[in-house]
Protein backbone atom coordinates (compact mmCIF):
# COMPACT_ATOMS: atom_id res chain seq x y z
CA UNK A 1 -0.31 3.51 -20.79
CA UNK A 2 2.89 5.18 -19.56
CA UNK A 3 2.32 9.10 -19.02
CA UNK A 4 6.03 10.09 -19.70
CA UNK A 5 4.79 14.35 -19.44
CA UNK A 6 2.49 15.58 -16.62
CA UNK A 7 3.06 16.65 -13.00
CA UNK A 8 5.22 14.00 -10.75
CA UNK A 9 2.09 12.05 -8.48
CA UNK A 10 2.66 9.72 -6.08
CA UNK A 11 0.23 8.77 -4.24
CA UNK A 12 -0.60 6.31 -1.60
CA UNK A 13 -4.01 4.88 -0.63
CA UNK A 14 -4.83 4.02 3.39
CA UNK A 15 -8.07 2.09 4.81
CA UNK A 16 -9.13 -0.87 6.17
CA UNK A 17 -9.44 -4.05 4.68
CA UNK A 18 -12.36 -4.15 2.35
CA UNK A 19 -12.53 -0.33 2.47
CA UNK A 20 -12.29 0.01 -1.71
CA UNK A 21 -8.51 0.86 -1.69
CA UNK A 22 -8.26 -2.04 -4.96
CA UNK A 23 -10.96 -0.15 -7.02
CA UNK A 24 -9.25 3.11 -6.43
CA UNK A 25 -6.14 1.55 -7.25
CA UNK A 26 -8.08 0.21 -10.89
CA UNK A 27 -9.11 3.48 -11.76
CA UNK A 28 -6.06 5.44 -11.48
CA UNK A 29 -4.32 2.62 -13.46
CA UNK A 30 -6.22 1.50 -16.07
CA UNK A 31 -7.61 5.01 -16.51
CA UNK A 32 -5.16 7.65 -15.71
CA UNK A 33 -1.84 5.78 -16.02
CA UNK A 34 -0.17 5.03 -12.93
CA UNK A 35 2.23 2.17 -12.07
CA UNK A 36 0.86 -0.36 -9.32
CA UNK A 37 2.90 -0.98 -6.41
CA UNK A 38 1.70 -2.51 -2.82
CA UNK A 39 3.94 -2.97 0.07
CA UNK A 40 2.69 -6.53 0.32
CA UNK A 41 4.26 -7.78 -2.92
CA UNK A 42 7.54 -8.63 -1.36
CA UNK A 43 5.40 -10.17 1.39
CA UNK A 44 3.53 -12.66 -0.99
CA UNK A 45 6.71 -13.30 -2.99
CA UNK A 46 8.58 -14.27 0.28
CA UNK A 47 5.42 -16.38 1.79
CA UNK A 48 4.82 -18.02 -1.70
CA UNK A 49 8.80 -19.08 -1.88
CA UNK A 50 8.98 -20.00 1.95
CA UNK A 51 5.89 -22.58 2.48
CA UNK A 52 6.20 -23.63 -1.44
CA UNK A 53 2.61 -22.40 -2.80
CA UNK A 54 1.71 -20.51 -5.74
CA UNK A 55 1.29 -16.83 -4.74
CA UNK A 56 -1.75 -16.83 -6.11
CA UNK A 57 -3.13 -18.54 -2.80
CA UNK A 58 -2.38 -14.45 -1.33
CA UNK A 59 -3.84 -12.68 -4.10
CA UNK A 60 -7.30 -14.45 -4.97
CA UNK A 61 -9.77 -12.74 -2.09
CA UNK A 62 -11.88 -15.91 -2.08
CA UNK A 63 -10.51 -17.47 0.06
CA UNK A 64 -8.32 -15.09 2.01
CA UNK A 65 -9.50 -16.03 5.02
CA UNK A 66 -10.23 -19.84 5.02
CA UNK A 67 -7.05 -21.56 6.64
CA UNK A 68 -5.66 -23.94 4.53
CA UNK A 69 -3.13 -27.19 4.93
CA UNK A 70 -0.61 -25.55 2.23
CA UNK A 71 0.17 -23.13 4.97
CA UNK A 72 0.18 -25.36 8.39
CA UNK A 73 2.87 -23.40 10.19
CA UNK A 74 4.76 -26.50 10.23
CA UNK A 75 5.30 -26.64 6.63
CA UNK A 76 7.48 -23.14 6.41
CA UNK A 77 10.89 -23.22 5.92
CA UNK A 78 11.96 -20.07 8.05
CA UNK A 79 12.71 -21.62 11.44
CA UNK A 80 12.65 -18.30 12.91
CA UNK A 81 8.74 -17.69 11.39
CA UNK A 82 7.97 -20.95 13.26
CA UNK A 83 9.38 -20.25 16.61
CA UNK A 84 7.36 -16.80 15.99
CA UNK A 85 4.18 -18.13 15.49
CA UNK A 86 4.64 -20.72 18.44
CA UNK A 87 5.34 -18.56 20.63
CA UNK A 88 2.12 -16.35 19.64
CA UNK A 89 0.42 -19.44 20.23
CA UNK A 90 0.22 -21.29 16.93
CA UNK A 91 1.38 -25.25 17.09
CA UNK A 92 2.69 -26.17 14.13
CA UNK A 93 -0.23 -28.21 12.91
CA UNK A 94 -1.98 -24.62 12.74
CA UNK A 95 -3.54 -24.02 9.61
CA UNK A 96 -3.41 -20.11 9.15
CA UNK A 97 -5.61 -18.57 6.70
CA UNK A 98 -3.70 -16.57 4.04
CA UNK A 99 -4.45 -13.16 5.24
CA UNK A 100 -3.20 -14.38 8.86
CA UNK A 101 -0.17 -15.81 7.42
CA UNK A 102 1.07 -12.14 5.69
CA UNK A 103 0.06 -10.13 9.03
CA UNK A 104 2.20 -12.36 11.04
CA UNK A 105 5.59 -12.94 8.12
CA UNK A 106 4.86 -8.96 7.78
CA UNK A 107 4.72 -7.88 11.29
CA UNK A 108 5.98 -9.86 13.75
CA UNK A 109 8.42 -11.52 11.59
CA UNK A 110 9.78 -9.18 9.20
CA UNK A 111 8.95 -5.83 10.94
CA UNK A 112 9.87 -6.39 14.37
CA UNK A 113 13.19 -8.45 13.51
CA UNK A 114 14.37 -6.40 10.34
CA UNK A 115 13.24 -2.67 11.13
CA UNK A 116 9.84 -0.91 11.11
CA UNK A 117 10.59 -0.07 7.44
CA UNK A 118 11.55 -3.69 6.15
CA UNK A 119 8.73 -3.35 3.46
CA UNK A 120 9.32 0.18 2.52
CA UNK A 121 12.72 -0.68 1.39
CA UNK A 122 11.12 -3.38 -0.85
CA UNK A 123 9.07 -1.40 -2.62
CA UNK A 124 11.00 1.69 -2.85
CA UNK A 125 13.14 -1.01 -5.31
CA UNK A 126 10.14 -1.32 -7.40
CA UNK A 127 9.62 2.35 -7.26
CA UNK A 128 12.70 3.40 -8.48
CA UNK A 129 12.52 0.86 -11.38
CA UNK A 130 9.27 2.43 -11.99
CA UNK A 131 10.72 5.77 -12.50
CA UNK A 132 14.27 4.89 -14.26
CA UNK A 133 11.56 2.97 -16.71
CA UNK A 134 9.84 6.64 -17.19
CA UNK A 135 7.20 6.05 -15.07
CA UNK A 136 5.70 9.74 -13.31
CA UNK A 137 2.67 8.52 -11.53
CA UNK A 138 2.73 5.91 -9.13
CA UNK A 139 -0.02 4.68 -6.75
CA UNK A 140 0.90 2.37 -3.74
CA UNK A 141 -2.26 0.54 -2.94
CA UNK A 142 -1.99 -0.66 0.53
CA UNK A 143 -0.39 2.11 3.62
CA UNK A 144 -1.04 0.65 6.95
CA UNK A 145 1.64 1.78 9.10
CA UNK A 146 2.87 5.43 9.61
CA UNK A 147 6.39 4.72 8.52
CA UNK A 148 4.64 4.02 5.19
CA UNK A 149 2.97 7.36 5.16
CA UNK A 150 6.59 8.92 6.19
CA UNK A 151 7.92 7.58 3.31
CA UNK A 152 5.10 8.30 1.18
CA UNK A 153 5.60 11.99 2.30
CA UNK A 154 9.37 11.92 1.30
CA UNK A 155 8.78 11.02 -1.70
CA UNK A 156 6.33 14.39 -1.98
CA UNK A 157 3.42 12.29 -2.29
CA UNK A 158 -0.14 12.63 -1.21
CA UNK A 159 -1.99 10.01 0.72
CA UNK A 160 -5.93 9.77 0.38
CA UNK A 161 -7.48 7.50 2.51
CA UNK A 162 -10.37 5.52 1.49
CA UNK A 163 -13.02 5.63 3.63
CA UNK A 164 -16.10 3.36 4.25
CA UNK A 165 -18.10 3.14 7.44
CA UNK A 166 -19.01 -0.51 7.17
CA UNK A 167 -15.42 -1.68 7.43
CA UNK A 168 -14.22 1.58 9.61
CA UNK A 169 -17.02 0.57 12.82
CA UNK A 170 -15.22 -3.07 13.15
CA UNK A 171 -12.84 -2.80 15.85
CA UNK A 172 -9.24 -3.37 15.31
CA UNK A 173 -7.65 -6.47 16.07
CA UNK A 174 -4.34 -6.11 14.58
CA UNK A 175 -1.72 -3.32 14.50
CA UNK A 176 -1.69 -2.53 11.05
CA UNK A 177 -5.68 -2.06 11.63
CA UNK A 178 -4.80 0.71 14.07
CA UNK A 179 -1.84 2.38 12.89
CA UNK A 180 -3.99 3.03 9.94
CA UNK A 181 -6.04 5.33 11.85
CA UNK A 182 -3.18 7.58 12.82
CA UNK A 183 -2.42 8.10 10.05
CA UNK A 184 -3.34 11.42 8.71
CA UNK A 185 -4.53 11.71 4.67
CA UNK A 186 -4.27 14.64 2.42
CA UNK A 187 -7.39 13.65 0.71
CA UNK A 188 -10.42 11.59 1.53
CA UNK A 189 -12.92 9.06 -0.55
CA UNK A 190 -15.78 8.29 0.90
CA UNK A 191 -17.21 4.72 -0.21
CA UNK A 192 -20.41 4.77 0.58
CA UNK A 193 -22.84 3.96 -2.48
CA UNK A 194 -21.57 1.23 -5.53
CA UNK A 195 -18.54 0.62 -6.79
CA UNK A 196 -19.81 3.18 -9.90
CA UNK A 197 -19.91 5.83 -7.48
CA UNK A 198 -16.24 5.22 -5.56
CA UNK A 199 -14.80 4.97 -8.89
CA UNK A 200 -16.22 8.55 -9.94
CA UNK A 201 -15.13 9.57 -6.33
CA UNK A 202 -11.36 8.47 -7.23
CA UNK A 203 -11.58 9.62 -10.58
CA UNK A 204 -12.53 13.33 -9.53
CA UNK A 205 -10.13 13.06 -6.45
CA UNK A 206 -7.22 12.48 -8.73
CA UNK A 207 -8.28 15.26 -11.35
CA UNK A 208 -8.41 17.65 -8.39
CA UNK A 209 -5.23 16.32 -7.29
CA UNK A 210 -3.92 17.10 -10.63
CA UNK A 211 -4.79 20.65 -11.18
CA UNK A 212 -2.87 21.31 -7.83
CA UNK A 213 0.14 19.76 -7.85
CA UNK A 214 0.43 20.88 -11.86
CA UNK A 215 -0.43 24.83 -10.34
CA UNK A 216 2.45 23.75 -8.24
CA UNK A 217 4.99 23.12 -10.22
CA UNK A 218 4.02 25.90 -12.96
CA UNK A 219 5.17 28.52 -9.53
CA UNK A 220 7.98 26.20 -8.59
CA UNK A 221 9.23 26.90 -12.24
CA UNK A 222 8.35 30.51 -12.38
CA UNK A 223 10.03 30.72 -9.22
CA UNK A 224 12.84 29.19 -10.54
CA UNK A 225 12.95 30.92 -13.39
CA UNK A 226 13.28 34.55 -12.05
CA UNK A 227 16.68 36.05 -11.29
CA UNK A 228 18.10 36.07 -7.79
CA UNK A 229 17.89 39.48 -6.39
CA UNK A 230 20.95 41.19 -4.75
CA UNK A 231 20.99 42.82 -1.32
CA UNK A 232 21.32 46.29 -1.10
């Protein structure tokens, strides 16, 4: 379902892993019509394509965290990635797990030898496809870094963060953990009960969300609409 009329949303969803971002992310698509973008779809495309393994391997949650032989640092064909990763201390027997794989080829590969905003100008492609295809609601399910939320803001977005205490109270251990914490939401879920309740909790969020930025616009286009007065 494509809304082509309604107010201009998009929005972008920050938490910690396993804080319910996903679910939110199901409800405003398959329920209120938004496109689905994530900033790491250009990082399992590139991961899939440089150690030869079906992208599913990044996607399935399974076994996100199991390290596997498909992705034995050796095996990559980014000399630069491997150099990386030995130097972090990772031989190149190391099997990494597939989450560990796309926090190092997003961080300290891509982001700190391309620019802080490598993956923003990935998926600002996919954006703007989104919108040239009609597209007026579009939900990015995965802000971890504060350039994200920048960008997010640019495009006169909102970001709601997801919260959940279970998965907040583990302590950081990489930097997209804690830049996520500085960065500052216009809304908040709080995940706290089953998944029935956090989808309610994103459905009402994005109704109230609605009403506003539709009030908005109306007085943008009254505004608009009114003749310019003259100085005296």
């Amino acid at each position: 379902m494509m809304p082509t009329t309604g107010p201009f949303m998009p929005v972008g969803l920050a938490g910690r892993a396993g804080a319910g971002k996903d679910t939110c992310a199901d409800v405003l698509t398959h329920t209120h019509g938004f496109a689905r973008i994530a900033f790491a779809d250009a990082v399992r495309v590139e991961l899939a394509h440089s150690f030869g393994v079906d992208i599913r391997l990044f996607i399935e949650r399974t076994h996100k965290e199991t390290p596997t032989n498909e992705l034995r640092v050796s095996r990559c064909n980014e000399p630069l990635f491997i150099d990386l990763a030995r130097a972090l201390g990772y031989s190149g027997d190391t099997s990494l797990s597939p989450r560990l794989a796309m926090r190092l080829w997003a961080t300290e590969f891509r982001r700190s030898h391309f620019g802080d905003d490598y993956w923003v100008r990935q998926a600002h492609e996919t954006y703007e496809q989104a919108i040239r295809h009609g597209w007026r609601r579009v939900v990015f399910t995965d802000l971890r870094h504060l350039v994200e939320a920048a960008y997010l803001h640019q495009l006169g977005g909102e970001i709601w963060r997801v919260r959940r205490s279970s998965t907040d109270s583990v302590p950081a251990t990489h930097d997209s953990e804690r830049e996520v914490e500085l960065i500052l939401p216009d809304r908040e879920i709080c995940n706290e009960g089953s998944l029935t309740d956090l989808a309610g909790a994103a459905h009402t969020t994005y109704l109230t969300a609605k009403v506003l930025r539709a009030s908005h616009e109306h007085f943008l286009g009254a505004a608009e609409s009114q003749p310019a007065t003259q100085p005296n």
